[in-house]
C-alpha atoms as a PDB file:
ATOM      1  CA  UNK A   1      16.657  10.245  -4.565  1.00  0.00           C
ATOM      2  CA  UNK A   2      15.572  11.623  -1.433  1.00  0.00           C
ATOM      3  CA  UNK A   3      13.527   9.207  -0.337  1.00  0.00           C
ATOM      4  CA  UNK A   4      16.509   6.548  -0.926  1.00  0.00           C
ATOM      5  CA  UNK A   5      18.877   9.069   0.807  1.00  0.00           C
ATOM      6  CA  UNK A   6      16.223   8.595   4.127  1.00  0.00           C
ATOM      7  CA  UNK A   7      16.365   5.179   3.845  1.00  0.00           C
ATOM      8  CA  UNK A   8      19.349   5.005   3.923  1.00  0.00           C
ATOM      9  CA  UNK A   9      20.261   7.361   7.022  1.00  0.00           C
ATOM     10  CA  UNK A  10      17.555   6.505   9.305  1.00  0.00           C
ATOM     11  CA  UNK A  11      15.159   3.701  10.412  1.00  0.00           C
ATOM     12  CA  UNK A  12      12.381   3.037   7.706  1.00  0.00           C
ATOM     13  CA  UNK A  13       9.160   1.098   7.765  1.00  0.00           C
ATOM     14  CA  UNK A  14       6.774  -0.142   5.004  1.00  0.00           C
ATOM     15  CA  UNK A  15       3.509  -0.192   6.514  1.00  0.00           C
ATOM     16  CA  UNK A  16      -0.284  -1.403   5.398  1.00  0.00           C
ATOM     17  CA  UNK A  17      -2.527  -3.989   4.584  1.00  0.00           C
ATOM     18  CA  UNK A  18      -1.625  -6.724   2.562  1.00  0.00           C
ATOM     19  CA  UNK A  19      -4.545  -5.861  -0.289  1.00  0.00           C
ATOM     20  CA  UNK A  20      -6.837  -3.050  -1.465  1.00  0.00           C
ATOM     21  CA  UNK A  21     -10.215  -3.842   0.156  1.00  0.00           C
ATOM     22  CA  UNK A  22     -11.579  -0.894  -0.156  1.00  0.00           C
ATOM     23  CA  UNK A  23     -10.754   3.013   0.133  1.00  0.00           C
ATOM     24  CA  UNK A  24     -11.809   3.330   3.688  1.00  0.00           C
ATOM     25  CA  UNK A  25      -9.375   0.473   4.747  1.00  0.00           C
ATOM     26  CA  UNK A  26      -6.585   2.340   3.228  1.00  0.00           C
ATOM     27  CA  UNK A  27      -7.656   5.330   4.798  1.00  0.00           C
ATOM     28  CA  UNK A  28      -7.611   3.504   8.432  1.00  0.00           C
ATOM     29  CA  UNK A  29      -4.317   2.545   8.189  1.00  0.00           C
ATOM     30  CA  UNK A  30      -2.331   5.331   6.391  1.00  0.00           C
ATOM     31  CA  UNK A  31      -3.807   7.716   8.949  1.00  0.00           C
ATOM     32  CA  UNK A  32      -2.291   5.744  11.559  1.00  0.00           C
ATOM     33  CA  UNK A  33       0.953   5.441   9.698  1.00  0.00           C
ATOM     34  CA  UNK A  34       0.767   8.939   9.581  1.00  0.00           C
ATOM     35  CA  UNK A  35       0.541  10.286  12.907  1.00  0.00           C
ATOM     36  CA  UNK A  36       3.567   7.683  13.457  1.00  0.00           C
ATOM     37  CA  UNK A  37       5.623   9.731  10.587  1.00  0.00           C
ATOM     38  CA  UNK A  38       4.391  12.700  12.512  1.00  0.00           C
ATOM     39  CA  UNK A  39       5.648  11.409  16.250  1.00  0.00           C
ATOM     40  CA  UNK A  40       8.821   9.589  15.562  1.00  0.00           C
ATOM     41  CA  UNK A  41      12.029  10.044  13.358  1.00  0.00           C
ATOM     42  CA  UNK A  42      11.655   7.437  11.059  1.00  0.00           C
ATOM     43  CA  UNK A  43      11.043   7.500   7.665  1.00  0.00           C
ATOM     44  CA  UNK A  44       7.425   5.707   6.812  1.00  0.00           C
ATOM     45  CA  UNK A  45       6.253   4.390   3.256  1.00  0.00           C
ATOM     46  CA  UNK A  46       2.888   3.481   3.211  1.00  0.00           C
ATOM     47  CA  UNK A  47       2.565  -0.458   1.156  1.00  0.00           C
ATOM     48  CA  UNK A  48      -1.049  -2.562   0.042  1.00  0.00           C
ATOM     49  CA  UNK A  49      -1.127  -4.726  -2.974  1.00  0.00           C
ATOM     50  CA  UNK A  50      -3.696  -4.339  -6.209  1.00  0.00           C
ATOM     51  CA  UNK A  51      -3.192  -7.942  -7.042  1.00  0.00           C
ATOM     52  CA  UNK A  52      -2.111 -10.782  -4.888  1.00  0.00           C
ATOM     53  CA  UNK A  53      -1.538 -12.956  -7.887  1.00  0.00           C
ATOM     54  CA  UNK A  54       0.338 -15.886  -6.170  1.00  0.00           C
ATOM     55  CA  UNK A  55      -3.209 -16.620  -4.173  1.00  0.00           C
ATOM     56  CA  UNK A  56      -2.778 -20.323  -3.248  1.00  0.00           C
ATOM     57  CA  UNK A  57      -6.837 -21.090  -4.417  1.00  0.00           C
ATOM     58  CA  UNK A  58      -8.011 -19.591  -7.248  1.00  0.00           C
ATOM     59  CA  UNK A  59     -11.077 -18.402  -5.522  1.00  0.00           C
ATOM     60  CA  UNK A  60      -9.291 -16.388  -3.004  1.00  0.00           C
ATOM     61  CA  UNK A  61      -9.942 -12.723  -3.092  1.00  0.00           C
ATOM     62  CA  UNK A  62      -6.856 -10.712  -5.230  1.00  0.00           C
ATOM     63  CA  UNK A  63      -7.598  -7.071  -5.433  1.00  0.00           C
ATOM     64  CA  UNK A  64      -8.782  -4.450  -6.889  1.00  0.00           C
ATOM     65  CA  UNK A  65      -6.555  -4.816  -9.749  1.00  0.00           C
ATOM     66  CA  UNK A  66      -3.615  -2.523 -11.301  1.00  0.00           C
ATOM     67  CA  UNK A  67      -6.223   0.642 -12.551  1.00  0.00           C
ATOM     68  CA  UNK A  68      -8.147   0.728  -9.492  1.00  0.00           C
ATOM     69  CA  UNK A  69      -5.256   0.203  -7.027  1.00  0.00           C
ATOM     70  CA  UNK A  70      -3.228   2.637  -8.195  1.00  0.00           C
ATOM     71  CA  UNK A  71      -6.440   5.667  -8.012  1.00  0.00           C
ATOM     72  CA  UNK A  72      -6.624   4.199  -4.663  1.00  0.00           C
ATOM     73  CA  UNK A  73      -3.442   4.279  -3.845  1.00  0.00           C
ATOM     74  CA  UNK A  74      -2.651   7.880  -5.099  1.00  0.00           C
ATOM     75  CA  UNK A  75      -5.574   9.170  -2.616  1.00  0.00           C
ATOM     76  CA  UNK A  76      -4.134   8.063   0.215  1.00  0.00           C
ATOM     77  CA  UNK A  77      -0.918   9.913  -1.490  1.00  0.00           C
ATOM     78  CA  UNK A  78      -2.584  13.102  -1.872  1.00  0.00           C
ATOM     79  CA  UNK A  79      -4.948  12.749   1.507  1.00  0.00           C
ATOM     80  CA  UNK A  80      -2.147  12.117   4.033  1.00  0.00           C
ATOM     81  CA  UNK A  81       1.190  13.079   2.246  1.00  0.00           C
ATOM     82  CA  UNK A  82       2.834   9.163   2.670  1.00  0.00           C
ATOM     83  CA  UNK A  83       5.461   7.761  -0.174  1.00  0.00           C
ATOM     84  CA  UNK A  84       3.822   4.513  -1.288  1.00  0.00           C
ATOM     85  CA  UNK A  85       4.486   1.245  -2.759  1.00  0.00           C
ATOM     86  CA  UNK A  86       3.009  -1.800  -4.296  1.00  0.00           C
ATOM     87  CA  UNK A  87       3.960  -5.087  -5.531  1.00  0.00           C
ATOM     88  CA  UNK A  88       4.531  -5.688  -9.088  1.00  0.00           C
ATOM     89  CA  UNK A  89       4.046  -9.097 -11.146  1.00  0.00           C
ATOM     90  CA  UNK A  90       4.843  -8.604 -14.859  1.00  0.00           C
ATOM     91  CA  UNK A  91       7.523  -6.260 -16.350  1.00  0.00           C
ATOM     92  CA  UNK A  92       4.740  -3.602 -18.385  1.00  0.00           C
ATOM     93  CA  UNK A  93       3.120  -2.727 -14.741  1.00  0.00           C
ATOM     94  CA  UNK A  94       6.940  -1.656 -13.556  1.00  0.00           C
ATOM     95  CA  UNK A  95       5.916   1.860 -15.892  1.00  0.00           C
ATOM     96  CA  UNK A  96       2.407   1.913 -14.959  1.00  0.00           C
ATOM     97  CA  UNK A  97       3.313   1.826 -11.024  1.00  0.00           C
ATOM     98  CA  UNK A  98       5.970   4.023 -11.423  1.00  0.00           C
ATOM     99  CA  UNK A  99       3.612   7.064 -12.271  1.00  0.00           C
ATOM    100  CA  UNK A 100       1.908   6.912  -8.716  1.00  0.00           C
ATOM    101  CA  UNK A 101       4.501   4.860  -6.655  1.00  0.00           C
ATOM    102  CA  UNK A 102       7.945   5.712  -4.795  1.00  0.00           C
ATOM    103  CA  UNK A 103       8.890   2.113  -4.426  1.00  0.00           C
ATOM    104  CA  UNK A 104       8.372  -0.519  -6.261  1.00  0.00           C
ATOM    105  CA  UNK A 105       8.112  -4.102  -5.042  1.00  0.00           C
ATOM    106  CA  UNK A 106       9.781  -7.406  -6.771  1.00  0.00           C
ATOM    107  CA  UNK A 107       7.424 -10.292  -5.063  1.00  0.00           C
ATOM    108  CA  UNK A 108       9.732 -12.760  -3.390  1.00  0.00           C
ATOM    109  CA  UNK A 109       8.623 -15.927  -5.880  1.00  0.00           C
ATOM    110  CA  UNK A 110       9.523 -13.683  -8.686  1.00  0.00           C
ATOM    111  CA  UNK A 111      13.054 -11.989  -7.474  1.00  0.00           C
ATOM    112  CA  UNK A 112      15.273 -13.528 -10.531  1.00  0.00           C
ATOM    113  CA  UNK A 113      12.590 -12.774 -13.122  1.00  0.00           C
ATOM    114  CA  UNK A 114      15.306 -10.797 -15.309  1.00  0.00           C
ATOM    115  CA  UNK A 115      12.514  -8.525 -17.294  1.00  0.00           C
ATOM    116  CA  UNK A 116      10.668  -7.345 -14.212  1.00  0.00           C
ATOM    117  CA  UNK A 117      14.311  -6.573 -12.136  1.00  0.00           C
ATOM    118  CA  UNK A 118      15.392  -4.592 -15.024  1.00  0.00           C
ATOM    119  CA  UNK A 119      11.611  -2.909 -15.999  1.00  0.00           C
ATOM    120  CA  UNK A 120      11.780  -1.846 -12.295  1.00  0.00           C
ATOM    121  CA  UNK A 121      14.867  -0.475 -12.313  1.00  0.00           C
ATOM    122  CA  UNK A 122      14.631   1.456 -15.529  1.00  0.00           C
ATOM    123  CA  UNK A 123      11.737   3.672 -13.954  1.00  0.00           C
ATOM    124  CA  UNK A 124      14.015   5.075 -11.998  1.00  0.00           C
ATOM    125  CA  UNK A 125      12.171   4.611  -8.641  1.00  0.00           C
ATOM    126  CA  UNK A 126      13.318   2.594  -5.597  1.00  0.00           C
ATOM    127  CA  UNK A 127      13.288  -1.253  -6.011  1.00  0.00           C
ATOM    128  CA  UNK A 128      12.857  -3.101  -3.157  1.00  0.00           C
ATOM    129  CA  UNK A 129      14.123  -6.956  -4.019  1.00  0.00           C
ATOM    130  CA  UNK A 130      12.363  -9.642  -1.793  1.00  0.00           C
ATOM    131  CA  UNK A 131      14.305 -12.501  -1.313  1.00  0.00           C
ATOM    132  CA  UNK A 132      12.710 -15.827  -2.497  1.00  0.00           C
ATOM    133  CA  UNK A 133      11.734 -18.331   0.253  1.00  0.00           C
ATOM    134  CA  UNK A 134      14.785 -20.532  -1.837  1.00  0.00           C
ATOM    135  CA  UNK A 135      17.551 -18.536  -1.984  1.00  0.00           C
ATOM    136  CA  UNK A 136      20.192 -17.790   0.588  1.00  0.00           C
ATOM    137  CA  UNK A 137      21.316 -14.009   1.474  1.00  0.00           C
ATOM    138  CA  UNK A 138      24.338 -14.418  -0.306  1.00  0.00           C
ATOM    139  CA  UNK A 139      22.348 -15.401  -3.786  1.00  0.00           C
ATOM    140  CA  UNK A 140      21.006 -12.199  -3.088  1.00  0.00           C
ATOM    141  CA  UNK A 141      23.515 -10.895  -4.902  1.00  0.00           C
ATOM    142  CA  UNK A 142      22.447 -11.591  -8.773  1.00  0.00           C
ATOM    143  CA  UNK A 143      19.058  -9.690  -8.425  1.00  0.00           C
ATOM    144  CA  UNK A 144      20.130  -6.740  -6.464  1.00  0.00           C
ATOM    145  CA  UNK A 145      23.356  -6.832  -9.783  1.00  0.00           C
ATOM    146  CA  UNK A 146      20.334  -6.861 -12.273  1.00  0.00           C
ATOM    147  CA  UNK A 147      18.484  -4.060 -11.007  1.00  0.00           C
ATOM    148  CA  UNK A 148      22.436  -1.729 -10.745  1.00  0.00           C
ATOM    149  CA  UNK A 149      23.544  -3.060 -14.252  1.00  0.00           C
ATOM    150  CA  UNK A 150      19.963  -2.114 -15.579  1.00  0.00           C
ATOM    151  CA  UNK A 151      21.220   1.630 -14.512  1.00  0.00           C
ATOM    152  CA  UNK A 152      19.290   2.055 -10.798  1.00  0.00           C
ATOM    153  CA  UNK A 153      20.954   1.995  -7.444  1.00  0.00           C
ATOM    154  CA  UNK A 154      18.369   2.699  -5.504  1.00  0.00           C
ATOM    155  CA  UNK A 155      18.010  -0.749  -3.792  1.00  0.00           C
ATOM    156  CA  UNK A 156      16.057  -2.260  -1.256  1.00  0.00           C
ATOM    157  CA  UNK A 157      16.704  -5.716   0.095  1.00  0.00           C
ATOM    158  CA  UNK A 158      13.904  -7.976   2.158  1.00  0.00           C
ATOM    159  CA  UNK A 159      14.624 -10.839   4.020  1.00  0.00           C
ATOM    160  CA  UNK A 160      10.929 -12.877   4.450  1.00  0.00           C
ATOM    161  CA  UNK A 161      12.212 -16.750   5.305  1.00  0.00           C
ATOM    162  CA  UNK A 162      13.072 -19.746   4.074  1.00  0.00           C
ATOM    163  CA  UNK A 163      10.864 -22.793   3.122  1.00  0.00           C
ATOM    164  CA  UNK A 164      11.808 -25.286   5.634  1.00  0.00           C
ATOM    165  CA  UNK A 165       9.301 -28.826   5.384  1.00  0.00           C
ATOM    166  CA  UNK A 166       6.133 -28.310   4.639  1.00  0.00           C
ATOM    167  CA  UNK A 167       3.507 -25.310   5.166  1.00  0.00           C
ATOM    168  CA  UNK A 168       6.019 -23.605   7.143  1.00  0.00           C
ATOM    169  CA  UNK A 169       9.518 -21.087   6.957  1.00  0.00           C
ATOM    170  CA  UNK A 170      12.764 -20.872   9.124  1.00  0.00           C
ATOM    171  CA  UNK A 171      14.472 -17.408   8.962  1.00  0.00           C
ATOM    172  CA  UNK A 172      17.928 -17.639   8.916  1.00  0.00           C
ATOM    173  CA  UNK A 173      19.604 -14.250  10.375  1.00  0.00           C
ATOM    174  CA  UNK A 174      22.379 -14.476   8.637  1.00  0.00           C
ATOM    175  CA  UNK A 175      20.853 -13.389   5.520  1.00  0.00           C
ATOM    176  CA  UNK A 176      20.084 -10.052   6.895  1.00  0.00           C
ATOM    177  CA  UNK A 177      24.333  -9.644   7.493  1.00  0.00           C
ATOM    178  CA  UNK A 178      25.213 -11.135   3.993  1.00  0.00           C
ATOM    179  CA  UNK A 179      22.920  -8.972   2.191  1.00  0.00           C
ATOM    180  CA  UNK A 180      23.874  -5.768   4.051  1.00  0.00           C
ATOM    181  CA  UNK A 181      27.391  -6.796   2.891  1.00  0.00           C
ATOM    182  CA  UNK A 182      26.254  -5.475  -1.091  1.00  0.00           C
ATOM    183  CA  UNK A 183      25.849  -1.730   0.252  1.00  0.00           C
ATOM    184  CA  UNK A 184      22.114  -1.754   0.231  1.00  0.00           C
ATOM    185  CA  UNK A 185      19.969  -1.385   3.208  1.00  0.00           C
ATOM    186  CA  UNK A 186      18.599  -4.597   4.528  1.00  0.00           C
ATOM    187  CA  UNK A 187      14.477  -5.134   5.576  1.00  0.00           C
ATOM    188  CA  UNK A 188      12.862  -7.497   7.775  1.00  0.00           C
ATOM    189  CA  UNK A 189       9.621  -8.504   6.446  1.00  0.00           C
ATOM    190  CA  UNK A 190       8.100  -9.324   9.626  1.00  0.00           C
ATOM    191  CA  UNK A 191       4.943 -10.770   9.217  1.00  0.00           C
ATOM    192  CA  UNK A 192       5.242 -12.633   5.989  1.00  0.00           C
ATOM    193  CA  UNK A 193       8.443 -14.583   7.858  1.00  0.00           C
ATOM    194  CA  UNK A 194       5.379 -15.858  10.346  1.00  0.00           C
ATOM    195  CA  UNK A 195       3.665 -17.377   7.186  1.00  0.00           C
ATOM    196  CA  UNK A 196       2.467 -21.189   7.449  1.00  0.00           C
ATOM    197  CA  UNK A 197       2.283 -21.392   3.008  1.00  0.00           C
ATOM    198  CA  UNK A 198      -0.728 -22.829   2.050  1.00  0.00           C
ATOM    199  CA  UNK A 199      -1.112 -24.670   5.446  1.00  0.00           C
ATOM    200  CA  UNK A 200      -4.904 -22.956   6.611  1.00  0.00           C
ATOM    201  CA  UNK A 201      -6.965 -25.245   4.281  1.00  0.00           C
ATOM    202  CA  UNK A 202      -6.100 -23.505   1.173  1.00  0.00           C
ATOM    203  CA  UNK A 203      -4.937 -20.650   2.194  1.00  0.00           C
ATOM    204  CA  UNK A 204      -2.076 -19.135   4.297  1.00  0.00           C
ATOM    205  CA  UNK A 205      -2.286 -19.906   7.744  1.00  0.00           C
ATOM    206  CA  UNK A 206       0.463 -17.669  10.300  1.00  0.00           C
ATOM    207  CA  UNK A 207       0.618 -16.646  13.722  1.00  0.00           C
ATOM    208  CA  UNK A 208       1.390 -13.128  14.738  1.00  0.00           C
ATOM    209  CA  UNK A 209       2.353 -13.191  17.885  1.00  0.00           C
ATOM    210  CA  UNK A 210       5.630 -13.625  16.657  1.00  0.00           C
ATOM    211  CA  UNK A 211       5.946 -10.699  14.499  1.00  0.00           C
ATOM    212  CA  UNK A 212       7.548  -8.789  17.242  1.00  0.00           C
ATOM    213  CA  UNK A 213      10.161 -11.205  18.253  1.00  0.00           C
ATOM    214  CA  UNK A 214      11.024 -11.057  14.218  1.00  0.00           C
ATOM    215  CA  UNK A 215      11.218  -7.501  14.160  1.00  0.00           C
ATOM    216  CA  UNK A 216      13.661  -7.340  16.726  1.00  0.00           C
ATOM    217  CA  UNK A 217      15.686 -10.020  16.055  1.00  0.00           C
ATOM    218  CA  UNK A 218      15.952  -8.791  12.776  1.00  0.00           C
ATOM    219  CA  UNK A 219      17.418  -5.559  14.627  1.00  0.00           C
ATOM    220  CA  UNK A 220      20.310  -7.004  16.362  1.00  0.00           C
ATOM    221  CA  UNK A 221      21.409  -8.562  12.889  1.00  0.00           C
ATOM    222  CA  UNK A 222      21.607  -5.191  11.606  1.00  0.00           C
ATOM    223  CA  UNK A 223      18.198  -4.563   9.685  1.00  0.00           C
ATOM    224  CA  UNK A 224      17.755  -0.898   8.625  1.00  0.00           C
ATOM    225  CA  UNK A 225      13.816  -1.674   7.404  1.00  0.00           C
ATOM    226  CA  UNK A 226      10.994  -3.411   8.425  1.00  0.00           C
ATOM    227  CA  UNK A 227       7.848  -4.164   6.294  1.00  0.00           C
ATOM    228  CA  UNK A 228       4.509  -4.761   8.831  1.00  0.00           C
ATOM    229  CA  UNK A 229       1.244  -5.879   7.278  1.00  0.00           C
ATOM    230  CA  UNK A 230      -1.129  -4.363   9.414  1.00  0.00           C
ATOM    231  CA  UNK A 231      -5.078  -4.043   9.454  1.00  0.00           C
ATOM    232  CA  UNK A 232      -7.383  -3.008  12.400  1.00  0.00           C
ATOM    233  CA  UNK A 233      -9.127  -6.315  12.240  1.00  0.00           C
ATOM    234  CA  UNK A 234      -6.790  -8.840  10.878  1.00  0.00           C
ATOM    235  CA  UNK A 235      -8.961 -11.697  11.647  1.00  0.00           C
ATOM    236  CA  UNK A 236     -11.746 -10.682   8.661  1.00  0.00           C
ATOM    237  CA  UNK A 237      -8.629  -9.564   6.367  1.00  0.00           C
ATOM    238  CA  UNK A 238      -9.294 -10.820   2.861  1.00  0.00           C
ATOM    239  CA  UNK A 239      -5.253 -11.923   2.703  1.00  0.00           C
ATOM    240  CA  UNK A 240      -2.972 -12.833   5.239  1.00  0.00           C
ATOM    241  CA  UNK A 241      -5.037 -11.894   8.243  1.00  0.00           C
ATOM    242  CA  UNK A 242      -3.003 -14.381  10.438  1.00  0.00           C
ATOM    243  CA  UNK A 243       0.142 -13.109   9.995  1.00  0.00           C
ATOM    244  CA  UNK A 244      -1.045  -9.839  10.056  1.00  0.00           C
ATOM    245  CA  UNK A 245      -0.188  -7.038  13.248  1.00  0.00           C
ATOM    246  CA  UNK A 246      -3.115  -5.492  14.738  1.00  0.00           C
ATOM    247  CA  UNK A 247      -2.904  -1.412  13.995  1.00  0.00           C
ATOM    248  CA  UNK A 248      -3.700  -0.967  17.551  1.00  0.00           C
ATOM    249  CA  UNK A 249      -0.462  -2.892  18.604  1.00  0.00           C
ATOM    250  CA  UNK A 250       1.765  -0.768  15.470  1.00  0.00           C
ATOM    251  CA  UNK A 251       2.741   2.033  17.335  1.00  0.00           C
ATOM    252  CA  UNK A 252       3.915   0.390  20.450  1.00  0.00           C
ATOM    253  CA  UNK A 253       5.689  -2.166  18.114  1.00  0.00           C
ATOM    254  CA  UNK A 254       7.973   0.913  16.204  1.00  0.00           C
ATOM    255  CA  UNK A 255       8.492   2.946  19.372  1.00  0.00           C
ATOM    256  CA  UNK A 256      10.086  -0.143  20.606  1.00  0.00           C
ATOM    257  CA  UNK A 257      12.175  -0.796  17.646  1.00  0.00           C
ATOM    258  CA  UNK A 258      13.718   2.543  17.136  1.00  0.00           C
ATOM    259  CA  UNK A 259      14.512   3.387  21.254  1.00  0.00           C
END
């Protein structure tokens, strides 16, 4: 409850790669994201994935998988003192996750999936709700009423875009108002809404360049959150290096946000 109770009062971030490489990755990052926590009043939860499991070729690299991702992530827990979170794909991981994470993450493709919203919310932890890349803010709605009728209130809810044509997303703004009009605290996903799906020669192409323009756009529609992939060399990242922020540039990206 407290960490919902921050979220809720201050600005919040959900920081870190977009998959487990490897320990030392983690390390990199959630050091940075902890000298930020240190520095600025905000409240910082420190996010990478154990399985990317909506990979568009099935060759791509997926992670470390739910065992080994979760030892990994409760290191950087005990080594730096972050709350943490990680996506979940199939209702029996919601307890799993639960024992290690503070949040835990509804993947946008799978946000009406009944058994994980209500698996998720019966651990008693955070849920943060992604909105699907097909459904407006206002559908928004139904999940976040799945997760509160399944007994949890701690909700999270993550605007990430719209599929608009092909290989490509649109965010519409709005979505960030209509959600916040539920009671829950709104996030900008900021570099997934620079995605180009599938459109890199079988993988996800992006550019972020633009991630800053999201973030702050996302601001002046009212978002309380933002979720930032980062990695200190996005360009060799294993997933979503395009869309991903620099951790170099992170710092200078928050301090803006939250003056």
């Amino acid at each position: 409850m407290a960490l919902y109770k921050d979220i809720t009062e201050k600005p919040f971030f959900i920081v870190g790669p977009c998959v487990m490489e490897n320990q030392d990755l983690l390390y990199t990052v959630a050091g940075k994201v902890a000298e930020i926590k240190s520095k600025y009043p905000v409240t910082m939860v420190f996010k990478s994935s154990f399985d990317k499991a909506n990979r568009t070729s099935i060759s791509a690299y997926r992670g470390p998988g739910i065992e080994k991702g979760l030892e990994m992530l409760n290191k950087v827990k005990e080594k730096f003192g972050l709350e943490v979170t990680t996506d979940i794909h199939e209702p029996y991981q919601a307890a799993i996750a639960a024992e290690v994470v503070d949040i835990l993450q509804i993947p946008a493709f799978l946000c009406r999936q009944t058994d994980l919203l209500v698996a998720a919310a019966k651990t008693g932890k955070v849920v943060n709700v992604k909105k699907a890349q097909f459904l407006s803010g206002q559908d928004m709605f139904y999940p976040a009423q799945k997760v509160k009728e399944a007994g949890n209130e701690q909700i999270i809810l993550t605007e990430r875009g719209n599929s608009f044509g092909y290989n490509n997303l649109a965010v519409d703004f709005r979505n960030i108002y209509d959600m916040k009009e539920f009671g829950y605290p709104v996030c900008m996903d900021c570099t997934h809404s620079v995605q180009r799906p599938g459109g890199a020669g079988g993988k996800t192409g992006g550019d972020r360049k633009f991630v800053p323009n999201m973030a702050h756009a996302a601001k002046a529609f009212g978002a309380s959150g933002y979720f930032i992939e980062t990695h200190p060399d996005p360009d060799h990242a294993l997933s979503d290096g395009p869309n991903m922020l620099f951790l170099n540039d992170l710092e200078e990206l928050i301090k803006s946000l939250i003056n």
